[in-house]
Protein backbone atom coordinates (compact mmCIF):
# COMPACT_ATOMS: atom_id res chain seq x y z
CA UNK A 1 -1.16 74.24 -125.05
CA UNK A 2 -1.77 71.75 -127.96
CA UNK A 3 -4.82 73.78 -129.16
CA UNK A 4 -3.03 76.65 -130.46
CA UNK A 5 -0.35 75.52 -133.09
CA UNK A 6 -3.21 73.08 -134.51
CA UNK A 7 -5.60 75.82 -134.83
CA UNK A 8 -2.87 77.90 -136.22
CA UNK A 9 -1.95 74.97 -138.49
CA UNK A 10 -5.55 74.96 -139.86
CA UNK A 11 -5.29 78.36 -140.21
CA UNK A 12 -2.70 77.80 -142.91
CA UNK A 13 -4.09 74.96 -144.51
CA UNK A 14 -7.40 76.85 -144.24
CA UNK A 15 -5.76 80.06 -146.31
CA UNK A 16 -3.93 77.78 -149.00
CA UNK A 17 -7.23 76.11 -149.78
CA UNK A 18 -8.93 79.43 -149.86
CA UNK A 19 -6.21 80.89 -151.68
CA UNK A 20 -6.26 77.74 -154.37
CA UNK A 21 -10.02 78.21 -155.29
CA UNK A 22 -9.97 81.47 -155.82
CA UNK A 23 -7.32 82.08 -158.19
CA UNK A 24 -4.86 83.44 -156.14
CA UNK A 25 -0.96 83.10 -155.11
CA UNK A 26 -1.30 79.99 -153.13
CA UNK A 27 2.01 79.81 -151.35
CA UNK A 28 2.57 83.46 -150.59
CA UNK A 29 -1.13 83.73 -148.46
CA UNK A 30 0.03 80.28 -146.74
CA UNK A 31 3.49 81.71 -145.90
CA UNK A 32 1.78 84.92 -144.84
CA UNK A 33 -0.89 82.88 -142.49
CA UNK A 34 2.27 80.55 -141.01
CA UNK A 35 3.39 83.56 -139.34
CA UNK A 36 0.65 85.77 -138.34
CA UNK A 37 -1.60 82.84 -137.80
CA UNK A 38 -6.11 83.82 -137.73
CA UNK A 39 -4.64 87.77 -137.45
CA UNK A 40 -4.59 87.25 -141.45
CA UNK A 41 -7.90 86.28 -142.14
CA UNK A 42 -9.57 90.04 -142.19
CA UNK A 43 -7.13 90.83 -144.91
CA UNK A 44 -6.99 87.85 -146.25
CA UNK A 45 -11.09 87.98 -146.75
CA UNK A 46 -10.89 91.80 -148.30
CA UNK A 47 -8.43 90.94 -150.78
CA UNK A 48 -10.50 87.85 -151.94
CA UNK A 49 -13.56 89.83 -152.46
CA UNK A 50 -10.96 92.63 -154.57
CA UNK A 51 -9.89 90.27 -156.75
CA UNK A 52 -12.79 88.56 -157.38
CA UNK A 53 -14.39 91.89 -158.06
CA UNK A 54 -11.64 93.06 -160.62
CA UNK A 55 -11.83 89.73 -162.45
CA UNK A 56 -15.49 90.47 -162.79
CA UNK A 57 -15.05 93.72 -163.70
CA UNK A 58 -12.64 93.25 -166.19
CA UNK A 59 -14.35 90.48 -168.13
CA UNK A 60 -17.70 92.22 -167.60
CA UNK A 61 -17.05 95.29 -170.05
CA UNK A 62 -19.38 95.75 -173.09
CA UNK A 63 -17.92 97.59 -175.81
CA UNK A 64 -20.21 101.22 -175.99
CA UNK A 65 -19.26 103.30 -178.99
């Protein structure tokens, strides 16, 4: 019965760090993971990669006349 809310707790801390590194809202993800616990993670991942993708993207652009 211990296993779970320390699992879930590393979830969280998990997400935050995550969430830190790669440039994103911090505190919203980790309030998000608090309360649906590993459930997050799949959207948590696919929104990573997104914005990671559009800040490539957007710095990426060569000027074409």
């Amino acid at each position: 019965m211990v296993v779970v809310p320390v699992v879930w707790l590393m979830v969280v801390i998990g997400v935050y760090i995550a969430a830190l590194r790669s440039g994103m809202r911090a505190l919203q993800w980790a309030i998000a993971a608090l309360f649906t616990g590993p459930l997050l993670l799949p959207l948590f991942n696919s929104y990573k990669r997104l914005a990671i993708h559009r800040a490539r993207t957007k710095n990426a652009r060569i000027f074409r006349p």
